[in-house]
N, C-alpha and C. Protein backbone atom coordinates (compact mmCIF):
# COMPACT_ATOMS: atom_id res chain seq x y z
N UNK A 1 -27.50 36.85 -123.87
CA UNK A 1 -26.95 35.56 -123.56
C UNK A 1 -27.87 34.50 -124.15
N UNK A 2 -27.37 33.53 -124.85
CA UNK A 2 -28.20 32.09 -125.24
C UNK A 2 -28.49 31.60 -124.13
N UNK A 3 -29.99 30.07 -124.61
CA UNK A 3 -30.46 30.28 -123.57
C UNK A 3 -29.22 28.78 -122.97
N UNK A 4 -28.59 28.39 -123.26
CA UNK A 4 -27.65 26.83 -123.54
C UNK A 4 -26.61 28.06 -121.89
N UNK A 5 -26.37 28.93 -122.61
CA UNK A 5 -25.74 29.66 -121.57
C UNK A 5 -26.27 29.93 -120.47
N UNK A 6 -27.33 30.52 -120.41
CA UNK A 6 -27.85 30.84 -119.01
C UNK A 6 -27.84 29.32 -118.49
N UNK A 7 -28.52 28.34 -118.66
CA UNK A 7 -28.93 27.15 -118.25
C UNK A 7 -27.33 26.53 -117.74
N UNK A 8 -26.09 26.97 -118.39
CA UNK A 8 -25.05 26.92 -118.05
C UNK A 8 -24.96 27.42 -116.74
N UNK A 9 -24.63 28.59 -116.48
CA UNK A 9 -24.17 29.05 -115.46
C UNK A 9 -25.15 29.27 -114.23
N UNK A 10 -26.79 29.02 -114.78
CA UNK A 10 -27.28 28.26 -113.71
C UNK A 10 -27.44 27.25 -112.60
N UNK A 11 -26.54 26.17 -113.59
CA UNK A 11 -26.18 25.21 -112.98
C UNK A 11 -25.22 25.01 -112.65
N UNK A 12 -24.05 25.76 -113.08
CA UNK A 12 -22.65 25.92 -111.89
C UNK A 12 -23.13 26.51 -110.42
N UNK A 13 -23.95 27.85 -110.52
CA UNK A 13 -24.30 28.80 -109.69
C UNK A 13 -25.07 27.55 -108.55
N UNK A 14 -25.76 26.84 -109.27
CA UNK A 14 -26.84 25.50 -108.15
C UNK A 14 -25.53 24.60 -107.97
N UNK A 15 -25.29 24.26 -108.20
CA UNK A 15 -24.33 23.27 -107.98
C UNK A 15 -23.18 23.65 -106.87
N UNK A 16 -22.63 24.87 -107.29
CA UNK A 16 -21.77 25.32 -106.05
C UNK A 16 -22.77 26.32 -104.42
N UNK A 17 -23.98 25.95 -104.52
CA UNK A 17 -24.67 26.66 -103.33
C UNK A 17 -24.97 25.09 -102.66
N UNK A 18 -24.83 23.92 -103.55
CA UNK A 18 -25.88 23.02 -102.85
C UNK A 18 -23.97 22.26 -101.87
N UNK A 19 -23.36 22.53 -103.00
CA UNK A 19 -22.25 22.03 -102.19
C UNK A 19 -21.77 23.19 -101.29
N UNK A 20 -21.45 24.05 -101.01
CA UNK A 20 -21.49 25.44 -100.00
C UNK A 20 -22.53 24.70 -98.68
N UNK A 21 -23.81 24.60 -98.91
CA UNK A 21 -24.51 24.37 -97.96
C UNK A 21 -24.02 22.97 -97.18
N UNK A 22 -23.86 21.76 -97.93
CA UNK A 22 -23.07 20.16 -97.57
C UNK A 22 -22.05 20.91 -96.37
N UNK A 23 -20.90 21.16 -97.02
CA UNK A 23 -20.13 21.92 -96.20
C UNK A 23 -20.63 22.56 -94.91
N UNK A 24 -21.05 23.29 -94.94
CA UNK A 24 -21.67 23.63 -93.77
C UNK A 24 -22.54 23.58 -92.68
N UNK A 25 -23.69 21.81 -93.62
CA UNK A 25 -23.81 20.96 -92.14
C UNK A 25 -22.89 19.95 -91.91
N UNK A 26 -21.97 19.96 -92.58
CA UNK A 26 -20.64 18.87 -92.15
C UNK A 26 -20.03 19.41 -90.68
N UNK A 27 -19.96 20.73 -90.91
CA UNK A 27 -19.08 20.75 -90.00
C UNK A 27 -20.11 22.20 -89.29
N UNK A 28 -20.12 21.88 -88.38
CA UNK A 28 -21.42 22.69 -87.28
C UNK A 28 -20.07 23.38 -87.03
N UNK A 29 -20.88 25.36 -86.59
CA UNK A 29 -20.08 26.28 -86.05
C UNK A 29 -19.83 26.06 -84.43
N UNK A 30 -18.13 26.29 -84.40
CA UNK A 30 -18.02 26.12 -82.99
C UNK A 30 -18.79 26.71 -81.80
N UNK A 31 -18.92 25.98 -80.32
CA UNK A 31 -19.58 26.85 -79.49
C UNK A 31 -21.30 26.21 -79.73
N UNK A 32 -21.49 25.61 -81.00
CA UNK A 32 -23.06 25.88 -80.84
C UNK A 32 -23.37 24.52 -80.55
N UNK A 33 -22.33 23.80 -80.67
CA UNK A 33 -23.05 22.08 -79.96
C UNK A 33 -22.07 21.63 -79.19
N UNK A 34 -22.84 20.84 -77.83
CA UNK A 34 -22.76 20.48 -76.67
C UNK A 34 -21.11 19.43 -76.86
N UNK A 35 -19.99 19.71 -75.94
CA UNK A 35 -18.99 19.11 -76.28
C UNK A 35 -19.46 17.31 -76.70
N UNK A 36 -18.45 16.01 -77.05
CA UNK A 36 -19.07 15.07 -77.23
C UNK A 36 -19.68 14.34 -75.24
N UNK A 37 -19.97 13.49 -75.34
CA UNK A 37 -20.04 12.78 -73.60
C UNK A 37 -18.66 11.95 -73.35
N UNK A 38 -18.15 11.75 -72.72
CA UNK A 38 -17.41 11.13 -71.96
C UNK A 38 -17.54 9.87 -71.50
N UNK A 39 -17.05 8.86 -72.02
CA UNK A 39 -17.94 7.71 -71.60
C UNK A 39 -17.35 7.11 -70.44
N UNK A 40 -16.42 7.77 -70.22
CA UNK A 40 -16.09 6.81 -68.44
C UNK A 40 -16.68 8.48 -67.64
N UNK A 41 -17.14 9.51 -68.08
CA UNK A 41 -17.35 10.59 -66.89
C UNK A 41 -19.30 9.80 -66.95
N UNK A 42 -19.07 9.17 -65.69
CA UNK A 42 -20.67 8.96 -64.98
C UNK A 42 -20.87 9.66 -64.02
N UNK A 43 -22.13 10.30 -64.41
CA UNK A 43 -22.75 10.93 -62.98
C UNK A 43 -23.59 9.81 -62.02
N UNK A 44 -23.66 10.63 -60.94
CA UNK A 44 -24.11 9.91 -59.87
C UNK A 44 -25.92 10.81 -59.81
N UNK A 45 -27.28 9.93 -59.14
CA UNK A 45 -28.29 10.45 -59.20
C UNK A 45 -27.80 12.25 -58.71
N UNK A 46 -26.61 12.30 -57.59
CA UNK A 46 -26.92 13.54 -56.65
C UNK A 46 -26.30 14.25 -58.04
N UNK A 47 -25.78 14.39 -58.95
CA UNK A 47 -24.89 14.95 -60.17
C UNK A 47 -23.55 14.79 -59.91
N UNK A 48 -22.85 14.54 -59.13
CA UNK A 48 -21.51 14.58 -58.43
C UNK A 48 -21.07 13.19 -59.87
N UNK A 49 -19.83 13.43 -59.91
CA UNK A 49 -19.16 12.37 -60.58
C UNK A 49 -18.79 11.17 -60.20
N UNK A 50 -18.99 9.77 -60.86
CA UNK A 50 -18.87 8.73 -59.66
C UNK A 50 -17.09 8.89 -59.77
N UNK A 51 -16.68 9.08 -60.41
CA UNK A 51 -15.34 8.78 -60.33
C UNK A 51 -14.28 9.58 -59.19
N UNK A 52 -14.96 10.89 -59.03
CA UNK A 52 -14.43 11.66 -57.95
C UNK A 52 -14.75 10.99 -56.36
N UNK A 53 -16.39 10.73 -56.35
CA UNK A 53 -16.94 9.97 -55.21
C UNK A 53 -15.77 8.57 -54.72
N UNK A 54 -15.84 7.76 -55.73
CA UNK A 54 -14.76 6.54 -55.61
C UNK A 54 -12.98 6.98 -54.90
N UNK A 55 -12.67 7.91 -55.93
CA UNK A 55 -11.56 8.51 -55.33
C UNK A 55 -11.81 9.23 -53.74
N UNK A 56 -12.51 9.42 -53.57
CA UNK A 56 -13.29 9.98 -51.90
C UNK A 56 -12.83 8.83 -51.03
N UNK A 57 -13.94 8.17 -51.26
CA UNK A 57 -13.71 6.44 -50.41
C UNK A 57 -12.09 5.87 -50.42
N UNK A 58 -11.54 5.93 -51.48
CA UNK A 58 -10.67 5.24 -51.45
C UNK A 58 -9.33 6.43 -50.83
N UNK A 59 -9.43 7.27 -50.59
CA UNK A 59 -8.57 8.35 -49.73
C UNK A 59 -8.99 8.05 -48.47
N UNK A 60 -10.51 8.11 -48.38
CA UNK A 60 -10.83 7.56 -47.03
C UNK A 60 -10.02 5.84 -46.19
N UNK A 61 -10.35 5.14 -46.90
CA UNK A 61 -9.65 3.99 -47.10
C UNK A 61 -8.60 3.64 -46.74
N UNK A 62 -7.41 4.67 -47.45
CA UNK A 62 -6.31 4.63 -47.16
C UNK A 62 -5.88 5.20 -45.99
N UNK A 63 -6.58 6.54 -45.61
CA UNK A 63 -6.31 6.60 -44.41
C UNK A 63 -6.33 5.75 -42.76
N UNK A 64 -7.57 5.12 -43.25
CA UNK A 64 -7.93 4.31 -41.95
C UNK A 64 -6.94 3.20 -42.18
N UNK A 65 -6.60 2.44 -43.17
CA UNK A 65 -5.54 1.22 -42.80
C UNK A 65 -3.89 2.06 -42.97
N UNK A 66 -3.78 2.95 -43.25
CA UNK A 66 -2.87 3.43 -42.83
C UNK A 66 -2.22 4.09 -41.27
N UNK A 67 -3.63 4.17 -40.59
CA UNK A 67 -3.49 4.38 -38.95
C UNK A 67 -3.31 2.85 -38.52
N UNK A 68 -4.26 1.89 -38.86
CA UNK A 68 -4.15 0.79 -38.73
C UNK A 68 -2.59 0.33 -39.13
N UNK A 69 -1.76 0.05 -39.66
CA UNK A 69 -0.92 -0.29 -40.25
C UNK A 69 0.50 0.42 -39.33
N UNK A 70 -0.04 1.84 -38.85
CA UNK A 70 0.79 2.71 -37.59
C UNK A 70 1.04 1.74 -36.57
N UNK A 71 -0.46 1.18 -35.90
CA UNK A 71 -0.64 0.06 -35.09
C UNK A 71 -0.40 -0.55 -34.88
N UNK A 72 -0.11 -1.57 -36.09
CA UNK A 72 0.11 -2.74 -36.13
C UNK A 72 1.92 -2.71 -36.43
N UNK A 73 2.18 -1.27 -36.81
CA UNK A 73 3.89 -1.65 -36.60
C UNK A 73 4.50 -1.56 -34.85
N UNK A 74 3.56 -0.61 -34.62
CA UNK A 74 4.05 -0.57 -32.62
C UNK A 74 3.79 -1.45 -32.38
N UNK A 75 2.86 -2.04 -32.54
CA UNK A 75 2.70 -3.27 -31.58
C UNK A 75 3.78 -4.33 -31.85
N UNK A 76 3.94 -4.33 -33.48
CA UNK A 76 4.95 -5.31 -33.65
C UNK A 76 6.41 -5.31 -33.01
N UNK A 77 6.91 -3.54 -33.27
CA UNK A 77 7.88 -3.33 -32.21
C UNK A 77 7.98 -3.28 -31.19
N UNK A 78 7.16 -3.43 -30.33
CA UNK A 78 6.49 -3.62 -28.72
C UNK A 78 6.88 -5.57 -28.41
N UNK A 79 6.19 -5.99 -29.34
CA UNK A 79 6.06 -7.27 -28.95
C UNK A 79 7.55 -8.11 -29.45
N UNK A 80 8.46 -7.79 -30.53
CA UNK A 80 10.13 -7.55 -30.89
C UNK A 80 11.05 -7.30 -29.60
N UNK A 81 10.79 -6.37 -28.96
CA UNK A 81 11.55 -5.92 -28.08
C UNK A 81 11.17 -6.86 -26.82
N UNK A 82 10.12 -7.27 -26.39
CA UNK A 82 9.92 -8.21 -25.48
C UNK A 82 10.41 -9.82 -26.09
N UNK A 83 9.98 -9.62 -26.94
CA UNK A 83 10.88 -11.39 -27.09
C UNK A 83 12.57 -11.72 -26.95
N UNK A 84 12.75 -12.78 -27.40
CA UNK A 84 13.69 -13.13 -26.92
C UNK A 84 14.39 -13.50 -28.35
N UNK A 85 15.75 -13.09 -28.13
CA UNK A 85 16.41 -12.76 -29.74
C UNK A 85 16.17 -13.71 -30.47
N UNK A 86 16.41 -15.45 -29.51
CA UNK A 86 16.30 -16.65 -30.50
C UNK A 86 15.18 -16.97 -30.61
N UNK A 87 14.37 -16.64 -30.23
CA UNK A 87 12.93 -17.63 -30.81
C UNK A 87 11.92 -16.38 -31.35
N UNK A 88 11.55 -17.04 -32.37
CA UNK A 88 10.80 -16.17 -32.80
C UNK A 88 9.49 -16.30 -32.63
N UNK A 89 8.45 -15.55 -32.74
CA UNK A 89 7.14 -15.93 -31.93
C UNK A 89 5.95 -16.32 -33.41
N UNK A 90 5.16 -17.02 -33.67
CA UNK A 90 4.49 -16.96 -34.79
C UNK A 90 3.21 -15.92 -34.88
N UNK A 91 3.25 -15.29 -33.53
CA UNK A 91 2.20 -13.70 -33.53
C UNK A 91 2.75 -12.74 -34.11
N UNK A 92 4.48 -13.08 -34.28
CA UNK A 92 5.36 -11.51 -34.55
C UNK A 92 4.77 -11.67 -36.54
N UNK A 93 5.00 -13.10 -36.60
CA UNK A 93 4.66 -13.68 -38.28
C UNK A 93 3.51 -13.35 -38.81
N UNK A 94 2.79 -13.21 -38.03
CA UNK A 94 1.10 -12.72 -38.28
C UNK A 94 1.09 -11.81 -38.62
N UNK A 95 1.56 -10.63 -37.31
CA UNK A 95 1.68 -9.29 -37.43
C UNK A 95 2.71 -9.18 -38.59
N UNK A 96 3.53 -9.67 -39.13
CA UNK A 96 3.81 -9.32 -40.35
C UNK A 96 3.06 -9.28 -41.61
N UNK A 97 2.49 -10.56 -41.73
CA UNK A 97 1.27 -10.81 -42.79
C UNK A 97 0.50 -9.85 -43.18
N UNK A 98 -0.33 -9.46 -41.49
CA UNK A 98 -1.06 -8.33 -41.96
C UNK A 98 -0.71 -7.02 -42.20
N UNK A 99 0.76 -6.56 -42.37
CA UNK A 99 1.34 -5.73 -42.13
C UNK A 99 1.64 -5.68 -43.92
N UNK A 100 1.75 -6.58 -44.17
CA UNK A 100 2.01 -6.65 -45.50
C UNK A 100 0.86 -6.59 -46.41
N UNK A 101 -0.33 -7.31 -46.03
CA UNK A 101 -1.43 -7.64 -46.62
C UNK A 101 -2.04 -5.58 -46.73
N UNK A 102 -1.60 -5.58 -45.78
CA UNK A 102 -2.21 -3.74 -45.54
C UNK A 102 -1.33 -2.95 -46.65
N UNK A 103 -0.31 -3.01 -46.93
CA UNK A 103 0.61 -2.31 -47.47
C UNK A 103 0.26 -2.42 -49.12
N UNK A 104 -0.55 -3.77 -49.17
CA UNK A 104 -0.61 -4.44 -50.80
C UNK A 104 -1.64 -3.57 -50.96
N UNK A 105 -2.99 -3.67 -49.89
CA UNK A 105 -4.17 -2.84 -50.43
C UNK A 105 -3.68 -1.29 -50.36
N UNK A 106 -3.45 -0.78 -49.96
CA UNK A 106 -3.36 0.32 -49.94
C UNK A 106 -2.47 0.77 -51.40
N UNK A 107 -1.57 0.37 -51.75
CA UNK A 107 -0.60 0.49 -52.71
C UNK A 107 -1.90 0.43 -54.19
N UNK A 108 -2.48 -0.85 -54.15
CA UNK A 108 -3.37 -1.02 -55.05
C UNK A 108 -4.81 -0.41 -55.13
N UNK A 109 -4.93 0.51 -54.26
CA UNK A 109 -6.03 1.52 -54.40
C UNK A 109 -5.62 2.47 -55.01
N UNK A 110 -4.18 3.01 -54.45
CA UNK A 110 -3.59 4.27 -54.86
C UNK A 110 -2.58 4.07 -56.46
N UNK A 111 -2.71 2.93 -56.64
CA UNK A 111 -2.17 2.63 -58.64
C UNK A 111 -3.28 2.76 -59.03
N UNK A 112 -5.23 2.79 -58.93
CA UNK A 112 -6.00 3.16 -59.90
C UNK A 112 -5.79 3.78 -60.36
């Protein structure tokens, strides 16, 4: 072989190892690196996820103004049935308010 030749196919032979190698830190073998992070998954110091923790509270949440809200409809039907058909009382109006005001939070915890 001339030497125009060897020096030829030397440098195909380099040329296709250096690109072979490119290739193959482009793209890392699966399994061997850590998935990417998550940028809304935050941990909490204990490791627990804050986002599960939040969803905790806010189940909690809902439960308690939802007993509350039990409450506040007996009483409203308690205090309905004692009045008097024509007049309406502005405590029954209250107890609506908050009856409503309860219904908004709760609704808007549980659309996060």
């Amino acid at each position: 072989m001339s030497e125009i030749t060897r020096r030829s196919v030397a440098g195909i032979v380099a040329a296709l190892g250096v690109r072979h190698m490119a290739a193959q830190t482009a793209t890392p073998p699966s399994g061997s690196t850590p998935p990417p992070e998550d940028p809304t998954d935050v941990r909490l110091p204990n490791g627990k996820r804050q986002r599960d923790e939040i969803l905790k509270a806010d189940y909690k949440q809902n439960l308690k103004d939802a007993r509350q809200l039990m409450e506040l409809s007996r009483s409203f039907e308690l205090d309905l049935e004692r009045s008097d058909g024509f007049v309406l009382s502005l405590g029954l109006l209250k107890k609506l308010d908050d009856i409503e005001k309860l219904t908004k939070r709760i609704r808007g915890r549980m659309r996060r």
